[in-house]
PDB file of N, CA and C in Angstrom:
ATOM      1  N   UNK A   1       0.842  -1.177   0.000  1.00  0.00           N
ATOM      2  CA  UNK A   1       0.000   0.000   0.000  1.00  0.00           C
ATOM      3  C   UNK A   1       0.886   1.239   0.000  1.00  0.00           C
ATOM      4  N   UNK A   2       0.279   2.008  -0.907  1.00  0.00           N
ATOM      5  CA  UNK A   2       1.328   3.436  -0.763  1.00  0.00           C
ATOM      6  C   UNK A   2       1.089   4.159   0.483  1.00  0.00           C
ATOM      7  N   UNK A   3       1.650   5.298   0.668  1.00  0.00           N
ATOM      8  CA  UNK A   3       1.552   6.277   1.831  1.00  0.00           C
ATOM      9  C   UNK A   3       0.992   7.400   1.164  1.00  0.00           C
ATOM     10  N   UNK A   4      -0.118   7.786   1.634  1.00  0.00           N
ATOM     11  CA  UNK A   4      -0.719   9.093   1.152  1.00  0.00           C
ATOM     12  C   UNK A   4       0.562  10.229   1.301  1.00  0.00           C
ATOM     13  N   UNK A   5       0.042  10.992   0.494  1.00  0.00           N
ATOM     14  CA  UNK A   5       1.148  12.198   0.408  1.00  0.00           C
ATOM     15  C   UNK A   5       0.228  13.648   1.408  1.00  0.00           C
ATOM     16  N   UNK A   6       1.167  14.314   1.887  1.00  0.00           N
ATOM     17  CA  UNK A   6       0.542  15.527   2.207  1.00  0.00           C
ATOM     18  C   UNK A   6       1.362  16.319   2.215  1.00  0.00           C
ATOM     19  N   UNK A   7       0.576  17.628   1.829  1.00  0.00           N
ATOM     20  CA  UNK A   7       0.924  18.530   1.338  1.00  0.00           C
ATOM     21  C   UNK A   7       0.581  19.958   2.349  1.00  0.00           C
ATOM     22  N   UNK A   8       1.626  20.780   3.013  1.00  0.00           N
ATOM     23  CA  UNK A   8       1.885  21.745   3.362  1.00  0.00           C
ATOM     24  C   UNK A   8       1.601  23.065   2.794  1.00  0.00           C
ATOM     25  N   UNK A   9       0.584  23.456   2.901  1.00  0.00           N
ATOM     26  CA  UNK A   9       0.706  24.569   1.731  1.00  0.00           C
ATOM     27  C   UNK A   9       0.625  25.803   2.267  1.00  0.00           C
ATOM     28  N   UNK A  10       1.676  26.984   2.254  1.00  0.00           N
ATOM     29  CA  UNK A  10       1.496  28.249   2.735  1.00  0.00           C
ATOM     30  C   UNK A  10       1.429  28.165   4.507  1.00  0.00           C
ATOM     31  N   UNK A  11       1.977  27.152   5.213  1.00  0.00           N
ATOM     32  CA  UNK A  11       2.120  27.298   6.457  1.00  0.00           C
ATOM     33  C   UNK A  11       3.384  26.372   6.970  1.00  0.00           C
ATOM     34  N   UNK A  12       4.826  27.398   6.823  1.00  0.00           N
ATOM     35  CA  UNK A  12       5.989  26.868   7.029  1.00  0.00           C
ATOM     36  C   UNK A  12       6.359  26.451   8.246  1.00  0.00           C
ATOM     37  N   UNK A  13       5.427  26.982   9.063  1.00  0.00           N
ATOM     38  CA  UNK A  13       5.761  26.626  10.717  1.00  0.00           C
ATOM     39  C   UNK A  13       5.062  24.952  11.029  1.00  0.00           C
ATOM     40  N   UNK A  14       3.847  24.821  10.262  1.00  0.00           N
ATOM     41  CA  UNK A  14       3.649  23.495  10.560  1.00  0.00           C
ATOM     42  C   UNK A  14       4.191  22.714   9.963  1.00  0.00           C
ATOM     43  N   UNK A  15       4.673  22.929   8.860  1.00  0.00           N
ATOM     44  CA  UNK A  15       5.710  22.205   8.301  1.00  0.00           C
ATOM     45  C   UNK A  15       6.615  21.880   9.224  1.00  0.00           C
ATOM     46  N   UNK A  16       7.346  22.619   9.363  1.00  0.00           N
ATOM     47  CA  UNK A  16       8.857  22.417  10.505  1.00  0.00           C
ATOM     48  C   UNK A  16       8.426  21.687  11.448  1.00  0.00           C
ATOM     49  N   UNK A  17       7.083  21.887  12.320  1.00  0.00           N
ATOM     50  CA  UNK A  17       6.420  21.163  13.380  1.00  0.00           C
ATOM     51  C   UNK A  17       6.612  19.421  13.182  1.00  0.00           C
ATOM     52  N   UNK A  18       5.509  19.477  11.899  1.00  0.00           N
ATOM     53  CA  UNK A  18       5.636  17.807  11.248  1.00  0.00           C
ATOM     54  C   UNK A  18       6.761  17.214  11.214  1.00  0.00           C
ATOM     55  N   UNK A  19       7.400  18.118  10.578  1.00  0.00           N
ATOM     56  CA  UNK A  19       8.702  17.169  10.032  1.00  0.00           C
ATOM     57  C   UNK A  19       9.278  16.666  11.633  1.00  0.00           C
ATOM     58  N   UNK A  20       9.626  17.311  12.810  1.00  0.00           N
ATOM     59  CA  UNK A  20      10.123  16.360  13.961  1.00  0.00           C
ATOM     60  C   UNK A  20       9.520  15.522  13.923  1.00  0.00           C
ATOM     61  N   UNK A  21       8.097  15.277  13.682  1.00  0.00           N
ATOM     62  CA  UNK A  21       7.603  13.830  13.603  1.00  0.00           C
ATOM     63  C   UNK A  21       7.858  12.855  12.665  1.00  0.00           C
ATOM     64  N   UNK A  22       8.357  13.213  11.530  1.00  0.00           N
ATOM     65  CA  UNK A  22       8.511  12.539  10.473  1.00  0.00           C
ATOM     66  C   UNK A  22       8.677  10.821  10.463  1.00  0.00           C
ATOM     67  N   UNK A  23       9.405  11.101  11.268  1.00  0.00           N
ATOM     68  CA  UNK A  23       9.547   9.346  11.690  1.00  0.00           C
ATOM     69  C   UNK A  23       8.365   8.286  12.233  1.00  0.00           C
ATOM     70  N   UNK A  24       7.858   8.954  12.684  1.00  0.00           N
ATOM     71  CA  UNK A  24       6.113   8.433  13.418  1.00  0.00           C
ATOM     72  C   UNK A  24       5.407   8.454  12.788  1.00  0.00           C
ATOM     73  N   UNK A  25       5.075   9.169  11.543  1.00  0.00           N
ATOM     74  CA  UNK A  25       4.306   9.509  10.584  1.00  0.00           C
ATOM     75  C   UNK A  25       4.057   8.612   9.579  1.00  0.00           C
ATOM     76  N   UNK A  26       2.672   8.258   8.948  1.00  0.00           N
ATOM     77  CA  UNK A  26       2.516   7.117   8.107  1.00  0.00           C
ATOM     78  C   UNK A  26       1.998   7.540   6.580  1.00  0.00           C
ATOM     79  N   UNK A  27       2.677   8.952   6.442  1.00  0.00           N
ATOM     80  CA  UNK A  27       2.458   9.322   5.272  1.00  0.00           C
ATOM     81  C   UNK A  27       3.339  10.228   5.013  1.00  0.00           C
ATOM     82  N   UNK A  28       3.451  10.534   3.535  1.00  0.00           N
ATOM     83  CA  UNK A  28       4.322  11.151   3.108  1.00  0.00           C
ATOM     84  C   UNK A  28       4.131  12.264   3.052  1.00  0.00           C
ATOM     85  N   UNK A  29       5.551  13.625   3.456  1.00  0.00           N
ATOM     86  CA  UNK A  29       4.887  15.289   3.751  1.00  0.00           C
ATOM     87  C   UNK A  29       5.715  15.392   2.930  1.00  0.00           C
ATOM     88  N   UNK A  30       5.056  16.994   1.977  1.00  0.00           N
ATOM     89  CA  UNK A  30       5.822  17.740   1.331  1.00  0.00           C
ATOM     90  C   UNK A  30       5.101  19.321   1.556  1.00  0.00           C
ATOM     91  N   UNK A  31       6.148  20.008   1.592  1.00  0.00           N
ATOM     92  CA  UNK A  31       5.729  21.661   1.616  1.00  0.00           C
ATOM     93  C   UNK A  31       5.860  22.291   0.477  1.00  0.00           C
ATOM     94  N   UNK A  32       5.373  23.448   0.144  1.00  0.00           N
ATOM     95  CA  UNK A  32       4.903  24.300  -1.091  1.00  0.00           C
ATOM     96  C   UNK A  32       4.391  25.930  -0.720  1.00  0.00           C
ATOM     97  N   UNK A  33       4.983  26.330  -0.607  1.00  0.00           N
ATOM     98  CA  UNK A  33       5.122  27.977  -0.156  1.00  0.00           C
ATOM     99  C   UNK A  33       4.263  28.491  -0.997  1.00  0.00           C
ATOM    100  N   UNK A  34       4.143  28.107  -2.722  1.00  0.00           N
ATOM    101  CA  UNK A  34       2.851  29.014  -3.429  1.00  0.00           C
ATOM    102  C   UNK A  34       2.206  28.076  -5.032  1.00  0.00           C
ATOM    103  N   UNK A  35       1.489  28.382  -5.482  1.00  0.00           N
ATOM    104  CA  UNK A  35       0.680  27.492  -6.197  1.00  0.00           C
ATOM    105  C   UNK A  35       1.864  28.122  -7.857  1.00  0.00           C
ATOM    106  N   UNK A  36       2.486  27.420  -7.868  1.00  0.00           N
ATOM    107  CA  UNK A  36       3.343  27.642  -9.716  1.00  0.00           C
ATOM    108  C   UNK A  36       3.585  26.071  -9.747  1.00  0.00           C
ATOM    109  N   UNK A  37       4.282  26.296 -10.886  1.00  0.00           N
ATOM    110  CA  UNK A  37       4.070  25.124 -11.735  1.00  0.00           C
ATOM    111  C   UNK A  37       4.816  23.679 -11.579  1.00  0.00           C
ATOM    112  N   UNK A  38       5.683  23.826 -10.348  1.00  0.00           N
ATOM    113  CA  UNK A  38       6.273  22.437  -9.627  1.00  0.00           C
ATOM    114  C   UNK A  38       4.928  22.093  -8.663  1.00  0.00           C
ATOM    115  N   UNK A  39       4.519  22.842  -8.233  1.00  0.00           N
ATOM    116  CA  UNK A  39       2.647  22.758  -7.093  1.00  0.00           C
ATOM    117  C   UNK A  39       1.797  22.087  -8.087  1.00  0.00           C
ATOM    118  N   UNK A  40       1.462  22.505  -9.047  1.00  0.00           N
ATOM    119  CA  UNK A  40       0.393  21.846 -10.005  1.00  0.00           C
ATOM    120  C   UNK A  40       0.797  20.637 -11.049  1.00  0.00           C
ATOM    121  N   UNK A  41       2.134  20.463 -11.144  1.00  0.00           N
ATOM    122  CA  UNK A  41       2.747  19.396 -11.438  1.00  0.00           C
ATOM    123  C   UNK A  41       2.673  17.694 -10.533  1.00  0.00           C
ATOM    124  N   UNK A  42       3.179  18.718  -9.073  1.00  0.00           N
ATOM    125  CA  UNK A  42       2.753  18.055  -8.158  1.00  0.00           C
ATOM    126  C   UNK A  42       1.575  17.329  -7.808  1.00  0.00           C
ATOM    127  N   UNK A  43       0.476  17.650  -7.722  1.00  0.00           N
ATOM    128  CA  UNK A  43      -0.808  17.371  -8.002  1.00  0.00           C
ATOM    129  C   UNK A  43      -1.493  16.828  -9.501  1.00  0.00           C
ATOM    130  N   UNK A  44      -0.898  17.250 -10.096  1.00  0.00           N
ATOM    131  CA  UNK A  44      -1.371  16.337 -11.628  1.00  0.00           C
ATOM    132  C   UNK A  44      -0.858  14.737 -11.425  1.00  0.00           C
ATOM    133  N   UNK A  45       0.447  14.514 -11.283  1.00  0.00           N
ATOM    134  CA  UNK A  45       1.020  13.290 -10.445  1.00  0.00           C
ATOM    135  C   UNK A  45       0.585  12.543  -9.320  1.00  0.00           C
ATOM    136  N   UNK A  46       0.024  13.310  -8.295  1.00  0.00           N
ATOM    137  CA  UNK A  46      -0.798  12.686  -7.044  1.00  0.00           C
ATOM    138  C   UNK A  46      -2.079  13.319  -6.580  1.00  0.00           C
ATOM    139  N   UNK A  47      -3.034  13.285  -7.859  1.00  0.00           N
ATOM    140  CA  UNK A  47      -4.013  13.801  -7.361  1.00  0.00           C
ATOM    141  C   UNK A  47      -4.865  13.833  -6.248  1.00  0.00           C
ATOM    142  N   UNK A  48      -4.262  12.402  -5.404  1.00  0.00           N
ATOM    143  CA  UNK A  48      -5.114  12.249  -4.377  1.00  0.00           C
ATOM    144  C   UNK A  48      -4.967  12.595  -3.145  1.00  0.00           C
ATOM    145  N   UNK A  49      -3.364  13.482  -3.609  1.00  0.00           N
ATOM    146  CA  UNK A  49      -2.613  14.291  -2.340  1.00  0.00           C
ATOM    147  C   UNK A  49      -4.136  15.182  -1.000  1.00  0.00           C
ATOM    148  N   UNK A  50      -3.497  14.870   0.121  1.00  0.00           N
ATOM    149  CA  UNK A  50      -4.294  15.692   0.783  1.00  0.00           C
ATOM    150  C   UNK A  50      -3.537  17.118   1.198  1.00  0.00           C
ATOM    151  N   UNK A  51      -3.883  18.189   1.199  1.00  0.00           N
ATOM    152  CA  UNK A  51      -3.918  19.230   1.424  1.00  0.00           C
ATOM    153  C   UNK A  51      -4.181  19.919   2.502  1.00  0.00           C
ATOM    154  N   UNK A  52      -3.505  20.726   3.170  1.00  0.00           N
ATOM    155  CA  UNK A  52      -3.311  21.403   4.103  1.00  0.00           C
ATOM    156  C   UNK A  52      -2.951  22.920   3.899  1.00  0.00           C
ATOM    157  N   UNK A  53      -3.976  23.975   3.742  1.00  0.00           N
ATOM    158  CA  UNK A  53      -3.637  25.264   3.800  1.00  0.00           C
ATOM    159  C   UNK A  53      -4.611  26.087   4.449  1.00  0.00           C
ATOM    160  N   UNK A  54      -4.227  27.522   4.597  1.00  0.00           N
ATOM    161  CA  UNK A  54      -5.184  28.462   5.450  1.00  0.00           C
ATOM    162  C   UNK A  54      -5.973  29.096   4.651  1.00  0.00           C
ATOM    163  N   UNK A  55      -5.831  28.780   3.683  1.00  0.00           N
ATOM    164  CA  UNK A  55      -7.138  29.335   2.577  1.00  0.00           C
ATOM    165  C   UNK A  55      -8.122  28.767   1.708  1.00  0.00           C
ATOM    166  N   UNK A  56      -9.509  29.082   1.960  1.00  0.00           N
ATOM    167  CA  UNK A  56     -10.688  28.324   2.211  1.00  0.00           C
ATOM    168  C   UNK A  56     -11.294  28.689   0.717  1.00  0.00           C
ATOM    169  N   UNK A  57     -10.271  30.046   0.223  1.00  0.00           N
ATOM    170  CA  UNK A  57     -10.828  30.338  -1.294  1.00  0.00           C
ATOM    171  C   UNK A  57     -10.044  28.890  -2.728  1.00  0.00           C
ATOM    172  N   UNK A  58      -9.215  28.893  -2.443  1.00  0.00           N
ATOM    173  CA  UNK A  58      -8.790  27.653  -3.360  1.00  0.00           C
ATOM    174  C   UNK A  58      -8.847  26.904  -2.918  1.00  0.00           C
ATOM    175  N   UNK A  59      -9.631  25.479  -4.271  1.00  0.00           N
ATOM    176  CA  UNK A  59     -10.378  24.887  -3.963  1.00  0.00           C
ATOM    177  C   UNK A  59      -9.343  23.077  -4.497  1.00  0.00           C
ATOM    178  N   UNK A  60      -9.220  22.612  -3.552  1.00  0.00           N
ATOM    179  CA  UNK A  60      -8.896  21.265  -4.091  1.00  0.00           C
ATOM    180  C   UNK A  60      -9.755  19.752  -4.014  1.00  0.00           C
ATOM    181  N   UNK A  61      -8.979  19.200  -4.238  1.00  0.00           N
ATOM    182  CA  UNK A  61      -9.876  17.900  -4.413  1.00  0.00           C
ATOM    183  C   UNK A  61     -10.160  17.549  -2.770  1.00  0.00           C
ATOM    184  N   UNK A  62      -9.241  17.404  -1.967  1.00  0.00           N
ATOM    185  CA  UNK A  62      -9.165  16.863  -0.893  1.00  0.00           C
ATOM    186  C   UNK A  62      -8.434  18.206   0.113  1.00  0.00           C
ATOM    187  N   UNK A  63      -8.785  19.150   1.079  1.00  0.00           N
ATOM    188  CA  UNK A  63      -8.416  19.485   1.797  1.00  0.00           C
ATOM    189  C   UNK A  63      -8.777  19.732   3.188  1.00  0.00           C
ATOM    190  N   UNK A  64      -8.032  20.546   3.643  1.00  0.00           N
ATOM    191  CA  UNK A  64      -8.451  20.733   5.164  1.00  0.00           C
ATOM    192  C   UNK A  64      -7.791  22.343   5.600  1.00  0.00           C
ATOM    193  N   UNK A  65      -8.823  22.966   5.805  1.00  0.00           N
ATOM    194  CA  UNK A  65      -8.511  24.648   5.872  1.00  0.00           C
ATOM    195  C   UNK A  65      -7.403  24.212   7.464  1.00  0.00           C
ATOM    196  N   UNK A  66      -6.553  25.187   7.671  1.00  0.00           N
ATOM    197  CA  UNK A  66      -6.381  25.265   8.829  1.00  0.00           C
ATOM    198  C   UNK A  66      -5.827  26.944   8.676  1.00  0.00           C
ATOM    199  N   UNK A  67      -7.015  27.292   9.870  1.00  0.00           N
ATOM    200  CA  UNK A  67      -7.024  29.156   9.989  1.00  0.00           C
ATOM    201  C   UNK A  67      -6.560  29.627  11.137  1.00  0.00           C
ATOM    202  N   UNK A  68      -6.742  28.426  12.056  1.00  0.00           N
ATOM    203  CA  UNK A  68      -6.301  29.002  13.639  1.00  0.00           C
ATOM    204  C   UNK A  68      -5.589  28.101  14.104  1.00  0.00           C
ATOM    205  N   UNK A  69      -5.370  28.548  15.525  1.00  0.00           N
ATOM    206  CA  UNK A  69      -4.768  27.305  16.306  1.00  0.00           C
ATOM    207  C   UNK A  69      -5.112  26.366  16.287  1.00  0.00           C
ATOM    208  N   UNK A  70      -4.441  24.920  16.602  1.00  0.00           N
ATOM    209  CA  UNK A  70      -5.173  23.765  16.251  1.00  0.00           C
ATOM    210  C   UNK A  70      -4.268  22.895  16.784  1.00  0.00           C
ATOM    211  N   UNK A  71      -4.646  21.852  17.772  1.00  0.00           N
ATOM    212  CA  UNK A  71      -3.642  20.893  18.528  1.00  0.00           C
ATOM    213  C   UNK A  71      -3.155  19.978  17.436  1.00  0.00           C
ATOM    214  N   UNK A  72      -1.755  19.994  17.257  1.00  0.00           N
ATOM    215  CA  UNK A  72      -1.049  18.964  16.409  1.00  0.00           C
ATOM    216  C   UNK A  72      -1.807  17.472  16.625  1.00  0.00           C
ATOM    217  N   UNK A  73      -2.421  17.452  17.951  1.00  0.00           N
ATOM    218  CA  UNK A  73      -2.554  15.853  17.877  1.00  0.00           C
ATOM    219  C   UNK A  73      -4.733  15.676  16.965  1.00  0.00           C
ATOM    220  N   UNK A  74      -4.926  17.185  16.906  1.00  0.00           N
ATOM    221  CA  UNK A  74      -6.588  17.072  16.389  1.00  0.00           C
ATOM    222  C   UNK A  74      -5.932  17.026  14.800  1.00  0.00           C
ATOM    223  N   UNK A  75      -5.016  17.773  14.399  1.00  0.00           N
ATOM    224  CA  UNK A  75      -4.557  17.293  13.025  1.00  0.00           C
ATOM    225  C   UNK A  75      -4.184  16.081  12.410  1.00  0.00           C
ATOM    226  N   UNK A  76      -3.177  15.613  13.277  1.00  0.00           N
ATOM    227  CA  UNK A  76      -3.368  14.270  12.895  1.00  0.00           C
ATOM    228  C   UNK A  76      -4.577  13.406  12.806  1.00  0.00           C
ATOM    229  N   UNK A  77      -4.999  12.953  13.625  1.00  0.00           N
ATOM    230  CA  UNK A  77      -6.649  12.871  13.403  1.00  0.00           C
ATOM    231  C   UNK A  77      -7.435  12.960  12.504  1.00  0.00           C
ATOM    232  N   UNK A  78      -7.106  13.895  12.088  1.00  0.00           N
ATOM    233  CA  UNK A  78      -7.950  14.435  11.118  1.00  0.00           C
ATOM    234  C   UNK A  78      -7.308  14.080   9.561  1.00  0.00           C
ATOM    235  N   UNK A  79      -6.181  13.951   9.794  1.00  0.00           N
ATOM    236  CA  UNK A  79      -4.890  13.309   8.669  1.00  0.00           C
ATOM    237  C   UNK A  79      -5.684  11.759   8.774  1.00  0.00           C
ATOM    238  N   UNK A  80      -5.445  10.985   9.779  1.00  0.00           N
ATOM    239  CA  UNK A  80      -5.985   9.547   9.866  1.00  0.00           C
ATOM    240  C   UNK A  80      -7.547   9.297   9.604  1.00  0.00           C
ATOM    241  N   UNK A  81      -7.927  10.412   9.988  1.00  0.00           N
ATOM    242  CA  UNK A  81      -9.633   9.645   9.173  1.00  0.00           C
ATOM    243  C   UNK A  81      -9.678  10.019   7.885  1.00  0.00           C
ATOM    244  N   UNK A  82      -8.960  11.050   7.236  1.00  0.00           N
ATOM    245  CA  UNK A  82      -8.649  10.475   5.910  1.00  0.00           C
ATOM    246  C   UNK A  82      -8.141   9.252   5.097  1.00  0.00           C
ATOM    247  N   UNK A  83      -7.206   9.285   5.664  1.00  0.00           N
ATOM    248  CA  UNK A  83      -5.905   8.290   5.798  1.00  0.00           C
ATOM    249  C   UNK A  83      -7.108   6.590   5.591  1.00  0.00           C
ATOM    250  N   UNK A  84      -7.922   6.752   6.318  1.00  0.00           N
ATOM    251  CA  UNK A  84      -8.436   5.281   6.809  1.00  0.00           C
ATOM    252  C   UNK A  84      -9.677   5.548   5.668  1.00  0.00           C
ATOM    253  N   UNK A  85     -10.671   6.439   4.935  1.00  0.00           N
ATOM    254  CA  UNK A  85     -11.041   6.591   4.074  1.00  0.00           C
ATOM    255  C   UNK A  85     -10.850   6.536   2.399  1.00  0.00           C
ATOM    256  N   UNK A  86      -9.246   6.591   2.299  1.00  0.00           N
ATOM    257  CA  UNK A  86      -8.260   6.916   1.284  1.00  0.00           C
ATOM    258  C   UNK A  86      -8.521   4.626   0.697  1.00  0.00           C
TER     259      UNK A  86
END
């Protein structure tokens, strides 16, 4: 079985957060600072990437707004009931 991919988008601090976990983690992270053409490349390749950004105006297949604070461990969570849906 593959490892879902996820995707960081426009929030470098949770990035950095994740990645100490990296090792515990049962999916694959990647970050992306802005939507050009390695981002949409990206996604043409793994469309089924899940998504992680603070903006609720672009629209993807699979995401999850994150606007505020939010306990690393309700994210994950929220990563895994995807994860177990996927």
């Amino acid at each position: 079985m593959n490892k879902l991919n996820v995707v960081i988008f426009n929030i470098p601090a949770l990035y950095e957060i994740l990645l100490e976990f990296k090792s515990e983690l049962n999916f694959n992270l990647f970050d992306f600072k802005e939507k050009n053409e390695k981002f949409n490349l990206f996604l043409k390749n793994n469309p089924n990437s899940l998504i992680i950004s603070p903006d609720e105006k672009i629209k993807f297949k699979n995401h999850i707004v994150y606007k505020k604070a939010i306990k690393i461990k309700s994210l994950l969570q929220q990563i895994n009931i995807y994860l177990s849906k996927s």
